[in-house]
N, C-alpha and C. Protein backbone atom coordinates (compact mmCIF):
# COMPACT_ATOMS: atom_id res chain seq x y z
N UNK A 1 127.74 93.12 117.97
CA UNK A 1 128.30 92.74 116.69
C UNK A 1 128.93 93.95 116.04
N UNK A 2 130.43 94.06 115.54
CA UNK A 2 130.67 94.69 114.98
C UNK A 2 130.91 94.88 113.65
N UNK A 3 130.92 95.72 112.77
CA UNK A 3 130.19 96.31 111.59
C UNK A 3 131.63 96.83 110.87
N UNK A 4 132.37 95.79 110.34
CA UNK A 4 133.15 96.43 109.34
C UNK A 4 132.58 97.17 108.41
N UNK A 5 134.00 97.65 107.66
CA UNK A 5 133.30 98.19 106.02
C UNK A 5 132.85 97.21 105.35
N UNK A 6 133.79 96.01 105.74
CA UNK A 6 134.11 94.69 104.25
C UNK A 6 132.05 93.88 104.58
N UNK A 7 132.04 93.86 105.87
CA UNK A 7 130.46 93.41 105.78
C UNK A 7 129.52 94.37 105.29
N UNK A 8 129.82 95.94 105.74
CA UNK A 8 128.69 96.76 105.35
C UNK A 8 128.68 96.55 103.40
N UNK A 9 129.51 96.48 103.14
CA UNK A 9 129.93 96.62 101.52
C UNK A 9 128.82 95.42 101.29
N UNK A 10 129.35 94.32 101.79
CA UNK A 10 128.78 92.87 101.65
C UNK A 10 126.90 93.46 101.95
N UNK A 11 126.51 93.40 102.64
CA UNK A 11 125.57 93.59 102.90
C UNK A 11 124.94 94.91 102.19
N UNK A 12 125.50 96.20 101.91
CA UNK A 12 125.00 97.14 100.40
C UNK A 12 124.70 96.13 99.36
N UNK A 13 126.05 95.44 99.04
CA UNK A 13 125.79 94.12 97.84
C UNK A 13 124.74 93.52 97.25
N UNK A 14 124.77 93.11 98.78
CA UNK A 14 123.28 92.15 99.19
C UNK A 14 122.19 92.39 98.69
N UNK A 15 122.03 93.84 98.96
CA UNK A 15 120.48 94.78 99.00
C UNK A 15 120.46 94.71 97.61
N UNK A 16 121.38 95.45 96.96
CA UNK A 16 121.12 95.98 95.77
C UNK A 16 121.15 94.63 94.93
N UNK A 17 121.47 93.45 95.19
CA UNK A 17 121.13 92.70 94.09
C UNK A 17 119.60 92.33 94.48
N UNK A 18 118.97 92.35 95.48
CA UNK A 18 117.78 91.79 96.05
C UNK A 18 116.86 92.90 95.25
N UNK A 19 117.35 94.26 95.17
CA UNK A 19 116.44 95.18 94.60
C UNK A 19 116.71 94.56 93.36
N UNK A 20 117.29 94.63 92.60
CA UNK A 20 117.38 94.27 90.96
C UNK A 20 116.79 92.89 90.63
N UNK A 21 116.57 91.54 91.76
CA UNK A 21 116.15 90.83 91.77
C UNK A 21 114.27 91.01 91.63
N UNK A 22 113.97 91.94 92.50
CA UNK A 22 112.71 92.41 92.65
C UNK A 22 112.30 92.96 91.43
N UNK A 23 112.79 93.71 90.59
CA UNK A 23 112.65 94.19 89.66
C UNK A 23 112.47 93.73 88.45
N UNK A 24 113.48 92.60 87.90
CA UNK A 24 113.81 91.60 87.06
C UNK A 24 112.26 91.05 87.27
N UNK A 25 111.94 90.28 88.40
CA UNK A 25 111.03 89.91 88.47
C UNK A 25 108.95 90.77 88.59
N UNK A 26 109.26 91.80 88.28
CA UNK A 26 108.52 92.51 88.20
C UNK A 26 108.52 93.05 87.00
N UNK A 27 109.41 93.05 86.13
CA UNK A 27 109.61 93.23 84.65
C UNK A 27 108.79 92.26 83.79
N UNK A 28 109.29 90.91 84.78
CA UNK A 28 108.33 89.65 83.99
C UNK A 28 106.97 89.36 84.85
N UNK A 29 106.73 90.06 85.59
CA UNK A 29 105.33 89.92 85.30
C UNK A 29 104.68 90.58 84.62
N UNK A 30 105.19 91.89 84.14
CA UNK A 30 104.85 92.96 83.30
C UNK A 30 104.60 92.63 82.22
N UNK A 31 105.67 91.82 81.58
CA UNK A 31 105.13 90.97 80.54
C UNK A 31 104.43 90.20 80.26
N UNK A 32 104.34 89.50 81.43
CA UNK A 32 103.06 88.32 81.31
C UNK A 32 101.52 88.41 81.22
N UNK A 33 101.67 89.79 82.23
CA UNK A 33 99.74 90.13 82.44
C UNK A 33 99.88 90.25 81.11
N UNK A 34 100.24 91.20 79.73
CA UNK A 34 99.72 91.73 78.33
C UNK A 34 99.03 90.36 78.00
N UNK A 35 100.16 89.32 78.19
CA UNK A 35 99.74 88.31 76.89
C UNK A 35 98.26 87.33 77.95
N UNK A 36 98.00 87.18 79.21
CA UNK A 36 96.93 86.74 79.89
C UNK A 36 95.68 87.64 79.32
N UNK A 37 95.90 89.01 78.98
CA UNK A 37 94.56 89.78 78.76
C UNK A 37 94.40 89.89 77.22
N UNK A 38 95.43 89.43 75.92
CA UNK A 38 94.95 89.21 74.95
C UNK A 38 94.58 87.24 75.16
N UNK A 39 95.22 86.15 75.72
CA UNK A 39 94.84 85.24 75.50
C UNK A 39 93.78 84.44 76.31
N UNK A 40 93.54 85.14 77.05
CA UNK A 40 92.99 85.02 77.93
C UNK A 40 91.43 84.70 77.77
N UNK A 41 90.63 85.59 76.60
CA UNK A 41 89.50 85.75 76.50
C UNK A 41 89.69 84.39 75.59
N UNK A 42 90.37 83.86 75.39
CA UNK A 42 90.49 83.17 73.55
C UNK A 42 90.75 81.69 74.49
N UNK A 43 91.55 81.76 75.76
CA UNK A 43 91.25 80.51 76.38
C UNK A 43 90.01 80.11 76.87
N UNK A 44 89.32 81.39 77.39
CA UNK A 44 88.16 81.05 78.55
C UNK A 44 86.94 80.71 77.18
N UNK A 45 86.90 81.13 76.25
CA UNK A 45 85.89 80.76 75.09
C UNK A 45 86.25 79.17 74.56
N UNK A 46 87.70 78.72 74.57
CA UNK A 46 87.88 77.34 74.43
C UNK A 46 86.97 76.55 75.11
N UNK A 47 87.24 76.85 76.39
CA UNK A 47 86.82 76.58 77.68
C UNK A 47 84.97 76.00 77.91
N UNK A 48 84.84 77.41 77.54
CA UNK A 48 83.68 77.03 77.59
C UNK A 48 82.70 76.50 76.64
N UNK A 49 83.41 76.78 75.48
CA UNK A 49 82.70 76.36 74.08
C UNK A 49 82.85 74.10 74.67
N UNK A 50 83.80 73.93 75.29
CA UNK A 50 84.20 72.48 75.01
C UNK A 50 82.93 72.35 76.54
N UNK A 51 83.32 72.96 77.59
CA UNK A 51 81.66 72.88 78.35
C UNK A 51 80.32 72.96 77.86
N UNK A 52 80.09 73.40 76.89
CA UNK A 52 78.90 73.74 76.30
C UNK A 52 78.29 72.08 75.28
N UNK A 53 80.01 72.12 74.71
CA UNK A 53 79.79 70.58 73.71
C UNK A 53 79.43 69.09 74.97
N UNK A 54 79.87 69.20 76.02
CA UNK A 54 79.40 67.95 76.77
C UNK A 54 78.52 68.16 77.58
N UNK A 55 77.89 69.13 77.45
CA UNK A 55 76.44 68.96 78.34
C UNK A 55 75.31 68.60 77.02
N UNK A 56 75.31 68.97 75.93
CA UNK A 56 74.30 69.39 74.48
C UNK A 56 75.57 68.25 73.64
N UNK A 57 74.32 67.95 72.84
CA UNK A 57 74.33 67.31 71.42
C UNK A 57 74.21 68.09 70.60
N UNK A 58 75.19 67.86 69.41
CA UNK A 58 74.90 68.81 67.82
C UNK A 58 73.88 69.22 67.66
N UNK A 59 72.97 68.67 67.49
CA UNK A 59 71.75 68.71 67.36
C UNK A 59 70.99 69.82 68.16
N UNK A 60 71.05 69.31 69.66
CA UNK A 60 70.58 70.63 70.92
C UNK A 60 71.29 71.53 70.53
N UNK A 61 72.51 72.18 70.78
CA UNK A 61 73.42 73.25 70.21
C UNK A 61 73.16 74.25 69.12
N UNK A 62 72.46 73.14 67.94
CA UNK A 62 72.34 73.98 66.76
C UNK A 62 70.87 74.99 67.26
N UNK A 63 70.05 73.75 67.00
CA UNK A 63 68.62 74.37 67.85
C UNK A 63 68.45 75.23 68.32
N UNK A 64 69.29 75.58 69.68
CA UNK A 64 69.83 76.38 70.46
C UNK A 64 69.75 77.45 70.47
N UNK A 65 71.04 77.78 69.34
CA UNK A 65 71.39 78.92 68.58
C UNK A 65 70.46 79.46 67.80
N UNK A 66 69.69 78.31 66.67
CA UNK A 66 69.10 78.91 65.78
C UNK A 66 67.84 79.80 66.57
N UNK A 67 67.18 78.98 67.89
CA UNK A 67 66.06 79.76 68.40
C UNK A 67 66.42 81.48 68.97
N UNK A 68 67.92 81.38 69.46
CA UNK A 68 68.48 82.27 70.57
C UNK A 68 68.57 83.61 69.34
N UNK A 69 68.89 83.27 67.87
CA UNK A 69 68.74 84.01 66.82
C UNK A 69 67.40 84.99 67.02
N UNK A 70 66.63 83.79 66.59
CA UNK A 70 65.18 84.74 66.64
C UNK A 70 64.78 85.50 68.25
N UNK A 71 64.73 84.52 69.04
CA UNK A 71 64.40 84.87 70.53
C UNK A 71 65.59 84.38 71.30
N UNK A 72 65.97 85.55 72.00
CA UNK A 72 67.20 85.36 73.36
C UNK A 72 66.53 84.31 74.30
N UNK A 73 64.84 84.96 74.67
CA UNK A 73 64.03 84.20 75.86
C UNK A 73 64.15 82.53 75.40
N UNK A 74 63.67 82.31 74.23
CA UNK A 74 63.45 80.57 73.47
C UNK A 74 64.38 80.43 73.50
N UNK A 75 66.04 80.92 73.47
CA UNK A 75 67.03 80.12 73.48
C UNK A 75 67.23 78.96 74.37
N UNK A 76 66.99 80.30 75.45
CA UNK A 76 67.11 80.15 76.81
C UNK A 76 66.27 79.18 78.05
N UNK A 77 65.42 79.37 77.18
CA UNK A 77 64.49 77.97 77.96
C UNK A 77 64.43 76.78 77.08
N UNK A 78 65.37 76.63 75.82
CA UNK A 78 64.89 75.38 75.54
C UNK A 78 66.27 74.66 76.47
N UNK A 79 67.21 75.70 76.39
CA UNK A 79 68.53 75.16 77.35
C UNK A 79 68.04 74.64 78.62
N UNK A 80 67.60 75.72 79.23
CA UNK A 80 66.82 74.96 80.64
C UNK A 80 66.38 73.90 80.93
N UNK A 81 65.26 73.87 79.58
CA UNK A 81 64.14 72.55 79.60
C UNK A 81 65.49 71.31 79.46
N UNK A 82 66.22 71.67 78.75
CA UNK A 82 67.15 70.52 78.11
C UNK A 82 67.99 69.60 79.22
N UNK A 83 68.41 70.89 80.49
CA UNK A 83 69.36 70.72 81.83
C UNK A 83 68.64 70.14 82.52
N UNK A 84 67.06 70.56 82.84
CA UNK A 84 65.95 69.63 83.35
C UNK A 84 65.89 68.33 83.06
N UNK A 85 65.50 67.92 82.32
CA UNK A 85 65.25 66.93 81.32
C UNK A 85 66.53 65.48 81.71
N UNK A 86 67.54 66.30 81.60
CA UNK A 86 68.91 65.65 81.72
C UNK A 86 69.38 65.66 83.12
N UNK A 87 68.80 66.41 83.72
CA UNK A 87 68.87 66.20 85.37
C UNK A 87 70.35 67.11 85.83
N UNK A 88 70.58 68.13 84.72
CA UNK A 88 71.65 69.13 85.26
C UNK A 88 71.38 70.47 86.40
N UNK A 89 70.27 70.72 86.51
CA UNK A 89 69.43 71.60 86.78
C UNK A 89 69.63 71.82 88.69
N UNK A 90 70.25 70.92 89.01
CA UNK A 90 70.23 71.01 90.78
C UNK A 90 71.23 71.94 90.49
């Protein structure tokens, strides 16, 4: 195969838009990770706050908290007892 200028040109062309392509696109991911690591924590707390509401009742929830206040341990096992109880526990 022979190798004009008019293809080598074509093919420099080529490259250099593929590099600027690479780049462009590496610009925007640049941008994207910032806003994943401020929104990120603020989704996964949605997240789990709305997991937390369909396993527990108002009621269990408040409880919950109010024991986990005084004692981390009583929070924590009335949750247990509660997953038991409700047959979440496997």
């Amino acid at each position: 195969m022979k190798i004009t200028k008019r293809k080598l040109r074509k093919l420099i062309l080529k490259e250099m838009d593929m590099m600027t392509m690479g780049q462009v696109a590496g610009g925007v991911i640049m941008s994207i990770v910032p806003l994943f690591l401020v929104f990120g924590p603020i989704v996964l707390h949605g997240l789990m706050d709305g997991y937390m509401r369909g396993l527990f009742s108002e009621n269990e929830l408040r409880k919950m908290h109010e024991l986990s206040k005084q004692d981390p341990g009583m929070g924590k096992q009335y949750m247990e007892s509660i997953l038991a109880e409700k047959g979440y526990d496997s």
